[in-house]
PDB file of N, CA and C in Angstrom:
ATOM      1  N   UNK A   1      61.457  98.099  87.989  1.00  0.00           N
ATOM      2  CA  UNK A   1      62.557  97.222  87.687  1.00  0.00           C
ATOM      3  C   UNK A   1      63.606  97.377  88.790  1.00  0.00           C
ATOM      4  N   UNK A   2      64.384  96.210  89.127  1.00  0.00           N
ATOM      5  CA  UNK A   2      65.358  96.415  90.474  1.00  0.00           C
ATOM      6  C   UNK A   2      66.404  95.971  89.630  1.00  0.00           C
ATOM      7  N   UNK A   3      67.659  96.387  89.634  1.00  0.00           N
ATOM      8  CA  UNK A   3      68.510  96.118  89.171  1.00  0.00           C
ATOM      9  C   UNK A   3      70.035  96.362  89.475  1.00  0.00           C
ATOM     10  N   UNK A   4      71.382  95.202  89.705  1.00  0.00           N
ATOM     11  CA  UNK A   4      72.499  96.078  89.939  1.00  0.00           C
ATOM     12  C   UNK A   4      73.533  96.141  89.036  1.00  0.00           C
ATOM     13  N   UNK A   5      73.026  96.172  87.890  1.00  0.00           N
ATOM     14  CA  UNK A   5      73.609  97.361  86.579  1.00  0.00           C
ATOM     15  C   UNK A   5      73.645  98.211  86.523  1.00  0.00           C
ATOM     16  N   UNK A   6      74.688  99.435  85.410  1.00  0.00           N
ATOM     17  CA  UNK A   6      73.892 100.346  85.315  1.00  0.00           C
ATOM     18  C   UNK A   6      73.560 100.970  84.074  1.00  0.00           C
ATOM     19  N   UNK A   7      73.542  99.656  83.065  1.00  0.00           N
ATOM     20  CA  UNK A   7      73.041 100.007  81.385  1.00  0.00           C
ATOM     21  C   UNK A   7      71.613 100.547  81.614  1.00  0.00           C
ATOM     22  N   UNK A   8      70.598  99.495  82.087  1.00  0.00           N
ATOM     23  CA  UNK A   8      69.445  99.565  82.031  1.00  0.00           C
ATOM     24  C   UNK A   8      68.870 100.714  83.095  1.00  0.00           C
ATOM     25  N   UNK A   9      68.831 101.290  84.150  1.00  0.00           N
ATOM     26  CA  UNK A   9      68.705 102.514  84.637  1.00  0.00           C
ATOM     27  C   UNK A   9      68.767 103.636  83.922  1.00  0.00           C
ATOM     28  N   UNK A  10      69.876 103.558  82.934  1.00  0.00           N
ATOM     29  CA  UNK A  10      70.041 104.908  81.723  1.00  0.00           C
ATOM     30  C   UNK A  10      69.476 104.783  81.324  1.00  0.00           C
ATOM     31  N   UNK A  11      68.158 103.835  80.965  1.00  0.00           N
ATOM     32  CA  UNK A  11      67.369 104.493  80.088  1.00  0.00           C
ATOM     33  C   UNK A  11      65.450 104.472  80.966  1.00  0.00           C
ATOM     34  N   UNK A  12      65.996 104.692  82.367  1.00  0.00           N
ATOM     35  CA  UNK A  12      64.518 105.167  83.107  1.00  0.00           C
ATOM     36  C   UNK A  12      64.595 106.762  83.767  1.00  0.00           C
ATOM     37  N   UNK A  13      63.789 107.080  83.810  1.00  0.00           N
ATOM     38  CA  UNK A  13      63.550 108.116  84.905  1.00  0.00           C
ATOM     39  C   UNK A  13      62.723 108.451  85.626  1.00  0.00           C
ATOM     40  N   UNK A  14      62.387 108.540  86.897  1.00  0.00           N
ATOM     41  CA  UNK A  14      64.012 108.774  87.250  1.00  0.00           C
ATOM     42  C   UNK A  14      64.496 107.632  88.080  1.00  0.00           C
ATOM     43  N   UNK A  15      65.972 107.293  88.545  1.00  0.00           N
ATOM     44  CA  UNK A  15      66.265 105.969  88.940  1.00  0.00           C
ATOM     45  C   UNK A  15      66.395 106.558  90.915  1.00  0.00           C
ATOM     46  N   UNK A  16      65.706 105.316  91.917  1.00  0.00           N
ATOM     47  CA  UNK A  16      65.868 105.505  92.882  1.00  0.00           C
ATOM     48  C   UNK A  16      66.597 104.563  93.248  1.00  0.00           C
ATOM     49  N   UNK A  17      67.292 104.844  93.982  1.00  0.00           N
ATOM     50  CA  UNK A  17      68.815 104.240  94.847  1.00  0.00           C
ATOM     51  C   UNK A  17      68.239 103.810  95.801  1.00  0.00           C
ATOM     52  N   UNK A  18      68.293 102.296  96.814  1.00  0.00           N
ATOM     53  CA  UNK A  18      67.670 101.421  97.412  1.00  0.00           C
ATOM     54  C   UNK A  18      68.598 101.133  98.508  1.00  0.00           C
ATOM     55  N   UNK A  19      68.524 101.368  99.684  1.00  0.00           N
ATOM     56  CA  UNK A  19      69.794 100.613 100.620  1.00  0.00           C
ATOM     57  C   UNK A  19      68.610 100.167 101.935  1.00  0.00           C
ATOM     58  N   UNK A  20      68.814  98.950 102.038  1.00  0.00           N
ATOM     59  CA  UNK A  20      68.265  98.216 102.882  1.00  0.00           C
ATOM     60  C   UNK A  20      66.589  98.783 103.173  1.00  0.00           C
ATOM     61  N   UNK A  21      66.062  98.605 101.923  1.00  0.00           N
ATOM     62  CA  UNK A  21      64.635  98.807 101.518  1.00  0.00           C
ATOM     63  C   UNK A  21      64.115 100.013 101.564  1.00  0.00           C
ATOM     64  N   UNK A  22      64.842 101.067 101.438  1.00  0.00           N
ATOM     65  CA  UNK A  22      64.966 102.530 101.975  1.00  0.00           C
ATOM     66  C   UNK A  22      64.980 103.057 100.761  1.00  0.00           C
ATOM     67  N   UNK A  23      64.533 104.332 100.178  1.00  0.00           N
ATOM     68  CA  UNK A  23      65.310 104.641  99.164  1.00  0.00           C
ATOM     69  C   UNK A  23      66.144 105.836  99.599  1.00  0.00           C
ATOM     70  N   UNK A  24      67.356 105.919  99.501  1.00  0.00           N
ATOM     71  CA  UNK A  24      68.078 107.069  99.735  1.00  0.00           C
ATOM     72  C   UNK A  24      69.196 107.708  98.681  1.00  0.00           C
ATOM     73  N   UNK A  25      68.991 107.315  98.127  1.00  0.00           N
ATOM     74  CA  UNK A  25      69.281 108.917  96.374  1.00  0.00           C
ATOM     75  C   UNK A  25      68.215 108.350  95.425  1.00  0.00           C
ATOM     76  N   UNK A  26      68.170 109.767  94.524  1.00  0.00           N
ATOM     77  CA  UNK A  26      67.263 109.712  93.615  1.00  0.00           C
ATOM     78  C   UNK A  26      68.323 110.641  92.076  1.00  0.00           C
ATOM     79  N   UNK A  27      67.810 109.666  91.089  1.00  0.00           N
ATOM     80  CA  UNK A  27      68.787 110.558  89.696  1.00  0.00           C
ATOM     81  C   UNK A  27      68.098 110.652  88.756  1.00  0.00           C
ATOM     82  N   UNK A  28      67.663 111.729  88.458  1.00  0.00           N
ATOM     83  CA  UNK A  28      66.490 111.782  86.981  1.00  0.00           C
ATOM     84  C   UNK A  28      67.461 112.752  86.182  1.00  0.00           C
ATOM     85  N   UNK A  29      66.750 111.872  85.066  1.00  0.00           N
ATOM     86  CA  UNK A  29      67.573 112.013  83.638  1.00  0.00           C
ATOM     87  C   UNK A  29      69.121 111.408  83.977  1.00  0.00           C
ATOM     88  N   UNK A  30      69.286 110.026  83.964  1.00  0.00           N
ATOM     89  CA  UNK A  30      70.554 109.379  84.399  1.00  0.00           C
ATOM     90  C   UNK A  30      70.754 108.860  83.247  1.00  0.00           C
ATOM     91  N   UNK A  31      72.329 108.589  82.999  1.00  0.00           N
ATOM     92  CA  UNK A  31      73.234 107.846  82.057  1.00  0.00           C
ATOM     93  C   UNK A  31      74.099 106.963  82.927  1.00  0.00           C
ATOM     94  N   UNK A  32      74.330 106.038  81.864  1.00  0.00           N
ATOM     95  CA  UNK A  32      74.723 104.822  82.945  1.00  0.00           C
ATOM     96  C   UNK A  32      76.036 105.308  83.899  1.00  0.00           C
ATOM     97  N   UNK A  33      76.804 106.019  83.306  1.00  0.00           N
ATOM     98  CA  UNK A  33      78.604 106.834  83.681  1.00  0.00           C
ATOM     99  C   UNK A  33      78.031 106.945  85.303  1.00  0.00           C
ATOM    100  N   UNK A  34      77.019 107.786  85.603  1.00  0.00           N
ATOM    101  CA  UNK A  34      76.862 108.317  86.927  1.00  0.00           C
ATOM    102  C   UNK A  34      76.004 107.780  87.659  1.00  0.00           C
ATOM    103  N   UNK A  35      75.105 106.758  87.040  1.00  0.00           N
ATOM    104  CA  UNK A  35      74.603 105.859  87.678  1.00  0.00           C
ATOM    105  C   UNK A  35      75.976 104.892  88.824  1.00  0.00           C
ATOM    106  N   UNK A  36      76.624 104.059  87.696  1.00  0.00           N
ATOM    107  CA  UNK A  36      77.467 103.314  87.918  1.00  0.00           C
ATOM    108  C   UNK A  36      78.521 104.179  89.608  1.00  0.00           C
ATOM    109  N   UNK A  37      78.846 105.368  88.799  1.00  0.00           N
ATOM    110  CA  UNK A  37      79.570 105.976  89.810  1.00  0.00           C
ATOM    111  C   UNK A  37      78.743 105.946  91.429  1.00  0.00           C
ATOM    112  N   UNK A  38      77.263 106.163  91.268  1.00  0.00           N
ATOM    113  CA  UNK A  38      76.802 106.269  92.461  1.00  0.00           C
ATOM    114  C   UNK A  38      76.977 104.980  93.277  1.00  0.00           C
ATOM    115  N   UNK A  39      76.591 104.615  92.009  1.00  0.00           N
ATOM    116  CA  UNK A  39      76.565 103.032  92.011  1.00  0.00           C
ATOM    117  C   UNK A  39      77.637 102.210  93.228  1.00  0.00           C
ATOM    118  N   UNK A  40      78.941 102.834  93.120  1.00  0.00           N
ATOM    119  CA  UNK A  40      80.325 102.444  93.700  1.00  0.00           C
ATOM    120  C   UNK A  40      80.345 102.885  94.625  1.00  0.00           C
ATOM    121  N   UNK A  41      79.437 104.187  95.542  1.00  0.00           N
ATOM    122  CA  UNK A  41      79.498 104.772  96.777  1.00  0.00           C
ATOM    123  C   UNK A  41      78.494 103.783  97.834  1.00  0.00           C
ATOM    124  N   UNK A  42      77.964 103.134  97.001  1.00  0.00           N
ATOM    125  CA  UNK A  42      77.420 101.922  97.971  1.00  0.00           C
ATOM    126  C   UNK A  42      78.249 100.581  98.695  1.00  0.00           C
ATOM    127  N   UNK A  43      79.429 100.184  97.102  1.00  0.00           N
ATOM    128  CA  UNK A  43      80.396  98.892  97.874  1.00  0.00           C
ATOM    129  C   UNK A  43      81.343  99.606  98.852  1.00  0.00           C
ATOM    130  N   UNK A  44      81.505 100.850  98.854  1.00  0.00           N
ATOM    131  CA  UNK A  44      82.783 101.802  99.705  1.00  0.00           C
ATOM    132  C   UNK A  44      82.318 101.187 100.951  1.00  0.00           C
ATOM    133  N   UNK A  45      80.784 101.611 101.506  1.00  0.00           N
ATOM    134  CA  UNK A  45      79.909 101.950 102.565  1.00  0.00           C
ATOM    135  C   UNK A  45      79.867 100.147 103.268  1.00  0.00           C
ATOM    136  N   UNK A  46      79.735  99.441 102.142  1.00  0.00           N
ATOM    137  CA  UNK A  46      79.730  98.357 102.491  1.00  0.00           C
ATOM    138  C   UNK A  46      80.508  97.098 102.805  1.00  0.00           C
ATOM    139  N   UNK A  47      81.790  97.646 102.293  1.00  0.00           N
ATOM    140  CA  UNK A  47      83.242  96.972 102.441  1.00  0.00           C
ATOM    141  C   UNK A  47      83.622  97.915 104.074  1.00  0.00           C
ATOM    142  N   UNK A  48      83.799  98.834 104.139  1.00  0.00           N
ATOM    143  CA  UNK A  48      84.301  99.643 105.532  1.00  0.00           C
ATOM    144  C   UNK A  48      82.969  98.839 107.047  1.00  0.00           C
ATOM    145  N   UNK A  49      82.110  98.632 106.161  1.00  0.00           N
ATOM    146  CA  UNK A  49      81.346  98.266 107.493  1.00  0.00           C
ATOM    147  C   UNK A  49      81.449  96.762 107.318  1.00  0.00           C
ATOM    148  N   UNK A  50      81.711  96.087 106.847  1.00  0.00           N
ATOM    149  CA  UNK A  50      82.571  94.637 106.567  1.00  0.00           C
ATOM    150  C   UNK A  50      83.427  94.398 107.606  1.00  0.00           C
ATOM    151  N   UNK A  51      84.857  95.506 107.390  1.00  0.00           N
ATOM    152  CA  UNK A  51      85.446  95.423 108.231  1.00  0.00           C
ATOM    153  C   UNK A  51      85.857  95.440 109.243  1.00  0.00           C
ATOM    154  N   UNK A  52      84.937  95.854 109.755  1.00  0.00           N
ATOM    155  CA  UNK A  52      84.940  96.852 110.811  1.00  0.00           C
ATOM    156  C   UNK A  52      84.497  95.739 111.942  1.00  0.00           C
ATOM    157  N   UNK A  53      83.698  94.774 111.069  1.00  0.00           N
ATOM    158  CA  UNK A  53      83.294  93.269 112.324  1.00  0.00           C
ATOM    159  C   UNK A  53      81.799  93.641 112.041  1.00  0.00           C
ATOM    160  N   UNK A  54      81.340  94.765 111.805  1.00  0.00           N
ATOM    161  CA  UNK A  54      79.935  95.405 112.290  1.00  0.00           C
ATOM    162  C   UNK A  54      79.228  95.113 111.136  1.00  0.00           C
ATOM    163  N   UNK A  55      77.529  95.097 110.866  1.00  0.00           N
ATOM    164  CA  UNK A  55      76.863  94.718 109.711  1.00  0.00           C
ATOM    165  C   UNK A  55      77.030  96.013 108.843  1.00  0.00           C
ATOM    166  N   UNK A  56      76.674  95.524 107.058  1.00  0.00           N
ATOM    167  CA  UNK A  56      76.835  96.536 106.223  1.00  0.00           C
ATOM    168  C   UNK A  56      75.837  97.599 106.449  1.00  0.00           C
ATOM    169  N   UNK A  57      76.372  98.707 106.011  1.00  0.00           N
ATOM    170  CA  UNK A  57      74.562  99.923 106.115  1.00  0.00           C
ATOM    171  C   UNK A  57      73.733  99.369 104.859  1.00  0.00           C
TER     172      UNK A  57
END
């Protein structure tokens, strides 16, 4: 399942984190709270490289 929620991840395990077809984090035994949180270290990464003129990571 691909998804950018993070109800439905809480209830797989374990959930792999996807950035430009890559997987780079992995969370087993996840609840949505820290899903979501990881969740938000991706728009950080992707708003700063927005700005910057340069493509997102």
């Amino acid at each position: 399942m691909v998804t950018h929620g993070s109800g439905a991840p809480a209830h797989s395990d374990p959930v792999l984190f996807l950035a430009d077809g890559r997987i780079v984090d992995e969370m087993r035994q996840p609840t949505a709270e820290p899903v979501l949180e990881r969740m938000k270290r991706f728009d950080v990464f992707r708003v700063t490289a927005d700005d910057s003129g340069g493509p997102a990571p």
